[in-house]
N, C-alpha and C. Protein backbone atom coordinates (compact mmCIF):
# COMPACT_ATOMS: atom_id res chain seq x y z
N UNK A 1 22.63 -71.97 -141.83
CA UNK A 1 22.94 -72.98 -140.84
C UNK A 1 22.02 -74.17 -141.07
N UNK A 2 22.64 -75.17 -141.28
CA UNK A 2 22.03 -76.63 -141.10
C UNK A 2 21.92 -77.78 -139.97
N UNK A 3 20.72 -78.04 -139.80
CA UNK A 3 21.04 -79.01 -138.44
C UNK A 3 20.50 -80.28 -139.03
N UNK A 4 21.42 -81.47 -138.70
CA UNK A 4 21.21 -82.63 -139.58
C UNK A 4 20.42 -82.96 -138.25
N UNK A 5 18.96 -83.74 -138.78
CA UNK A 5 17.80 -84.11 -137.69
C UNK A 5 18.07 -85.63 -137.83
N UNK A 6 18.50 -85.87 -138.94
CA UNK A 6 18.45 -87.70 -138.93
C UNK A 6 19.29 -87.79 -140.44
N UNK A 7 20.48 -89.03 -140.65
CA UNK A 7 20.85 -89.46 -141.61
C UNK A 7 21.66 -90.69 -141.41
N UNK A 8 21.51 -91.51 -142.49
CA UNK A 8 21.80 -92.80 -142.56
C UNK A 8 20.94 -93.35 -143.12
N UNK A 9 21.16 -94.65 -143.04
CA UNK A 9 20.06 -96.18 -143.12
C UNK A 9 19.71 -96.23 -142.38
N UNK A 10 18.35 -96.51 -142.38
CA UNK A 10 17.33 -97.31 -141.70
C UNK A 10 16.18 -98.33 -142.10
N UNK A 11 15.98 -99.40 -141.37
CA UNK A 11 14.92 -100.09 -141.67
C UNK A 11 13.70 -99.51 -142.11
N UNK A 12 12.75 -100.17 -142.64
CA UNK A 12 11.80 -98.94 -143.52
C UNK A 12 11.25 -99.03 -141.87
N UNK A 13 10.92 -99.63 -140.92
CA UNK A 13 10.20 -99.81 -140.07
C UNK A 13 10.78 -98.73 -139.15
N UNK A 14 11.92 -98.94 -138.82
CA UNK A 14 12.81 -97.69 -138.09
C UNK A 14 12.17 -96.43 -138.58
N UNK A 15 12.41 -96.45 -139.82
CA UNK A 15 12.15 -95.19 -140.65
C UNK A 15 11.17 -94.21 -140.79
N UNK A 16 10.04 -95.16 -140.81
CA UNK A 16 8.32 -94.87 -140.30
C UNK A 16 8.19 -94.54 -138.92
N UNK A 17 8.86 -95.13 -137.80
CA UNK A 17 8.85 -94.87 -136.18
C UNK A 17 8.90 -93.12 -136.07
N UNK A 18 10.68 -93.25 -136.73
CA UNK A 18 11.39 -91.83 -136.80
C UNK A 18 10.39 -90.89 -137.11
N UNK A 19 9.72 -90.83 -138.56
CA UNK A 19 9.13 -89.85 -139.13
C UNK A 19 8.15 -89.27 -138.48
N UNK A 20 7.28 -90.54 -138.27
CA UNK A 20 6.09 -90.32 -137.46
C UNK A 20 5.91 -89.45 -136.29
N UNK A 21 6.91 -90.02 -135.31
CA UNK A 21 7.03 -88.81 -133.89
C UNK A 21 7.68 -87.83 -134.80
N UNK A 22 8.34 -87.15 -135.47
CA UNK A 22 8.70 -86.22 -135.79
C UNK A 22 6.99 -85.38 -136.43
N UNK A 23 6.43 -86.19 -137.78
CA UNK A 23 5.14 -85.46 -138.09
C UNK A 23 4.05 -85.19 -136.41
N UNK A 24 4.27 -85.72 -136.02
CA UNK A 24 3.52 -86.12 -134.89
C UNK A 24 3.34 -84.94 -133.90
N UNK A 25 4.88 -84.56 -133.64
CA UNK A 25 5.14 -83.15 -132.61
C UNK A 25 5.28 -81.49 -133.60
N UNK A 26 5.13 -82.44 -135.09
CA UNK A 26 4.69 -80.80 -135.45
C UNK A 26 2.84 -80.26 -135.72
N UNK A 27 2.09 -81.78 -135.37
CA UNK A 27 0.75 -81.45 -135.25
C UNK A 27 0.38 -81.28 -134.16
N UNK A 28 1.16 -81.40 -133.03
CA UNK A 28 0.87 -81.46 -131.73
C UNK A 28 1.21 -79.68 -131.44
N UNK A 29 2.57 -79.05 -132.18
CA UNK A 29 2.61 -77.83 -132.58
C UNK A 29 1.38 -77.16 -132.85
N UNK A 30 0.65 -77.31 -133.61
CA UNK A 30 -0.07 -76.52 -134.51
C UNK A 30 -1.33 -77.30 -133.71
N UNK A 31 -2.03 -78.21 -132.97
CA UNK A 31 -3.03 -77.77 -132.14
C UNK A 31 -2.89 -77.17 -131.01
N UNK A 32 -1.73 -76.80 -130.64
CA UNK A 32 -1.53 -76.01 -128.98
C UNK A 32 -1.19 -74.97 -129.85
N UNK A 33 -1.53 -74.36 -130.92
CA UNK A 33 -1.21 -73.22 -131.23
C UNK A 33 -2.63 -72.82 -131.85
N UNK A 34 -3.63 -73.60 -132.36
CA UNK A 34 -4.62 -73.45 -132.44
C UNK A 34 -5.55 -73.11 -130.82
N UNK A 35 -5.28 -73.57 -130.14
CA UNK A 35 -5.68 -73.51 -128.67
C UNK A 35 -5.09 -71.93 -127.87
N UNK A 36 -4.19 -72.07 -128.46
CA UNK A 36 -3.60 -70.37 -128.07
C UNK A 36 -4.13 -69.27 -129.33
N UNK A 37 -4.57 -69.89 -129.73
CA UNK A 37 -5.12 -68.46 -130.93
C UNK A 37 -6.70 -67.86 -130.62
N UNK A 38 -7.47 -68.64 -129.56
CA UNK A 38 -8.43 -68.14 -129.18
C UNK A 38 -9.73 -68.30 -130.42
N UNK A 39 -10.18 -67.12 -130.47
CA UNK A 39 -11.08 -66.68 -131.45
C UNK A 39 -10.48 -66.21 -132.62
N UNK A 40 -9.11 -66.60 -132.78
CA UNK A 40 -8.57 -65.83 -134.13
C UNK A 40 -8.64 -67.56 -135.32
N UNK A 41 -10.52 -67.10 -136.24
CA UNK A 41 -10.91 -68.32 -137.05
C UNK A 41 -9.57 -68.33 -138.07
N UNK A 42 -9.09 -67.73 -138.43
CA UNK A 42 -8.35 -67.44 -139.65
C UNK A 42 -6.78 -68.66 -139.50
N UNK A 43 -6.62 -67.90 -138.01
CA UNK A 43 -5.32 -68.89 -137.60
C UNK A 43 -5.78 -70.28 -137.73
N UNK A 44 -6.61 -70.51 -137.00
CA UNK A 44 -6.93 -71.73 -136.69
C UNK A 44 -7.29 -72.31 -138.02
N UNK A 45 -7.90 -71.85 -138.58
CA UNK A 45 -7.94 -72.81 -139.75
C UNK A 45 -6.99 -73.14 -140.61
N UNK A 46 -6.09 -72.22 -141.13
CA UNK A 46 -4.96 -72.54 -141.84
C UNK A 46 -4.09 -73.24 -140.82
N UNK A 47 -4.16 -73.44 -139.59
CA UNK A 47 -3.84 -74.41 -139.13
C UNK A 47 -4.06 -75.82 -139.06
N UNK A 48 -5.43 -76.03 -139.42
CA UNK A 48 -6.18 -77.13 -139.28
C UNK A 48 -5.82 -77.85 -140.50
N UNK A 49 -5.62 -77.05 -141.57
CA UNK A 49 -5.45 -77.47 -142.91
C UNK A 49 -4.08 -77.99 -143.24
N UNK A 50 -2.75 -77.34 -142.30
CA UNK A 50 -1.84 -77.57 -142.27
C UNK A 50 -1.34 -79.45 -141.95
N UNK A 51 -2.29 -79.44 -140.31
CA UNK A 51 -2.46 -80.62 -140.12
C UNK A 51 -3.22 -81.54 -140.80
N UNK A 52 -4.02 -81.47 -141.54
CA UNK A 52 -4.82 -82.20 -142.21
C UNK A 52 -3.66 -82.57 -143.42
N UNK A 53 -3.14 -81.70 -144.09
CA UNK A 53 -1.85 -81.93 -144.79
C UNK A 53 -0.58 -83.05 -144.40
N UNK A 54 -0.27 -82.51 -143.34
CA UNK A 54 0.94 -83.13 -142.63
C UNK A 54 -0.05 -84.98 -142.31
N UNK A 55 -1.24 -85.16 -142.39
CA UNK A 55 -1.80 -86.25 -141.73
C UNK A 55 -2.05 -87.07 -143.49
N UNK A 56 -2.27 -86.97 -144.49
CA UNK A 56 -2.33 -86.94 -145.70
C UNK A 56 -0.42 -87.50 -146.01
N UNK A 57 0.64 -86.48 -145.86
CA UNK A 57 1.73 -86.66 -146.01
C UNK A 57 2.01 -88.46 -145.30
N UNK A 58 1.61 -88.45 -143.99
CA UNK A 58 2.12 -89.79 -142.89
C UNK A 58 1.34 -90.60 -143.92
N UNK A 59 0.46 -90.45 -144.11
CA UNK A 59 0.05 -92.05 -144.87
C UNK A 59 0.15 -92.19 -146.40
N UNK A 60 0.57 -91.22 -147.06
CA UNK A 60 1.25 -91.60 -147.76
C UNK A 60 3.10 -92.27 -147.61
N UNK A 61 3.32 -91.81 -146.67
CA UNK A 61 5.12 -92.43 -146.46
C UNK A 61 4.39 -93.62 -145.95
N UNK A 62 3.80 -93.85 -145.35
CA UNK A 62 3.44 -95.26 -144.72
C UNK A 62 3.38 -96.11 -145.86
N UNK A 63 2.30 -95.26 -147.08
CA UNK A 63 2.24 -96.61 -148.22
C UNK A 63 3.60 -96.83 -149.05
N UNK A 64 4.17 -95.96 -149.32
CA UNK A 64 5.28 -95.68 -149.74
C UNK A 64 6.13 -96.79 -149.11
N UNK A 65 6.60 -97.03 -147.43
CA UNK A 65 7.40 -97.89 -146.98
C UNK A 65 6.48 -99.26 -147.41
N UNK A 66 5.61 -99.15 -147.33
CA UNK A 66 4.99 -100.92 -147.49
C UNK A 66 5.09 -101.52 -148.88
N UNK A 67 5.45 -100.54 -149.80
CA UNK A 67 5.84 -101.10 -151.12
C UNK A 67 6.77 -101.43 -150.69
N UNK A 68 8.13 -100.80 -150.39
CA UNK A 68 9.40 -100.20 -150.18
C UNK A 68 10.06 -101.38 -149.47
N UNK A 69 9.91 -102.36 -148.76
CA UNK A 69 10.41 -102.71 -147.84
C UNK A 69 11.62 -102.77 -147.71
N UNK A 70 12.72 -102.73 -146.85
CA UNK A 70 13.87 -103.07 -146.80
C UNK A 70 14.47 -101.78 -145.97
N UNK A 71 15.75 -101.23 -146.46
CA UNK A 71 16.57 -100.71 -145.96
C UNK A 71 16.31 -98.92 -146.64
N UNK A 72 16.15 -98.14 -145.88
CA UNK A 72 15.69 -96.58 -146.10
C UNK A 72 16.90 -95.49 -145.82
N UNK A 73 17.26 -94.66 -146.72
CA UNK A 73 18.51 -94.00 -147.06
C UNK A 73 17.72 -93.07 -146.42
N UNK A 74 17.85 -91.98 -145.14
CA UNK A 74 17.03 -90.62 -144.63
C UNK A 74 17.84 -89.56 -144.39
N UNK A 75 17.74 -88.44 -145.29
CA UNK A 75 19.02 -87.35 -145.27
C UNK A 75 17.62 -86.12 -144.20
N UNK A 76 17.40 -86.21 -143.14
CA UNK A 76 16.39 -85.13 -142.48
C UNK A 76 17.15 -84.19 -142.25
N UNK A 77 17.24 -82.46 -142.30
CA UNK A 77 17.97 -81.65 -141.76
C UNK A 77 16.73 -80.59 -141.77
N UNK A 78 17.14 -79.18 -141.04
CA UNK A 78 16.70 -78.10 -140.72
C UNK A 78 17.63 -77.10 -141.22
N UNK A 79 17.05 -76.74 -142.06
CA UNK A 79 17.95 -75.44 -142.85
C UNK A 79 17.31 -74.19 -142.31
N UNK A 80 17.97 -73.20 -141.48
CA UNK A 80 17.87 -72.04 -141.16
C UNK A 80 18.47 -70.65 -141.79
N UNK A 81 17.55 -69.95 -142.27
CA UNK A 81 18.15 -69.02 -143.20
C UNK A 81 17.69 -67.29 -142.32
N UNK A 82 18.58 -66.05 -142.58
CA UNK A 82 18.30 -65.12 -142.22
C UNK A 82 19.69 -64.07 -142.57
N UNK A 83 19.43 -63.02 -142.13
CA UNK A 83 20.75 -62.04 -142.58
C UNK A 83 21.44 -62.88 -142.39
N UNK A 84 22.79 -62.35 -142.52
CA UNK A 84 24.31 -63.12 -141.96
C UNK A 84 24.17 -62.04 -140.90
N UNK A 85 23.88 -61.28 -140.65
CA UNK A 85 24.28 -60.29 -139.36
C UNK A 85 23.35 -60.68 -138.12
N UNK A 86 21.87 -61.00 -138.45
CA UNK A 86 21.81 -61.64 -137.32
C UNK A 86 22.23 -63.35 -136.85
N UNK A 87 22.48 -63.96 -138.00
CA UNK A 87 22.43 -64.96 -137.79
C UNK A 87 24.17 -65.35 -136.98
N UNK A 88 25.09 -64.47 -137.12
CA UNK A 88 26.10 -64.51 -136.77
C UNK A 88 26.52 -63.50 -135.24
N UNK A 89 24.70 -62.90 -134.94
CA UNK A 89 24.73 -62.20 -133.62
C UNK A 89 24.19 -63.58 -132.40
N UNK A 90 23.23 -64.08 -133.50
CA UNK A 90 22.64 -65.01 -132.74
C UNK A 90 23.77 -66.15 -131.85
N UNK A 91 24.52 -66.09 -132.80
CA UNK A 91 25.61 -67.58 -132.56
C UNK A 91 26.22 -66.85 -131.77
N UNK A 92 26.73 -65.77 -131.34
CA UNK A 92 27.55 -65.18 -130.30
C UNK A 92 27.33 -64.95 -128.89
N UNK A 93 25.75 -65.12 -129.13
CA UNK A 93 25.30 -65.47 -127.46
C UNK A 93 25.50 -65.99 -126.70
């Protein structure tokens, strides 16, 4: 199953808006999940690193659009994979 998150053109400026709150609420993910992991160092750090990643990724697309300027082609989707048996129990709910 595929869920298209964003596609079309966009201004590189649009484009950077989009991405951003999107990187944005998956680091916001992963510190309220660091915050729920307590004393578990292990989580938290491969969490930390995750975000430190994902924060590395934003500014590189940032430099990327400032070369780039103009008009931005964005195919975003969520590909969900699992048996076909549950994934076809799931949809029946």
């Amino acid at each position: 199953m595929i869920i298209t998150v964003a596609k079309g053109t966009f201004s590189s400026k649009d484009a950077e808006e989009l991405i951003t709150k999107m990187i944005h609420v998956k680091i916001v993910y992963h510190e309220n999940r660091i915050k729920a992991a307590g004393n578990n160092a292990e989580e938290s750090k491969m969490r930390e690193k995750r975000i430190i990643q994902l924060q590395k990724e934003l500014f590189e697309l940032r430099r990327y659009l400032q070369h780039n300027p103009g008009e931005i082609n964005l195919d975003a989707g969520i590909e969900l994979s699992g048996s076909e048996t549950q994934m076809n129990n799931s949809l029946l709910k």
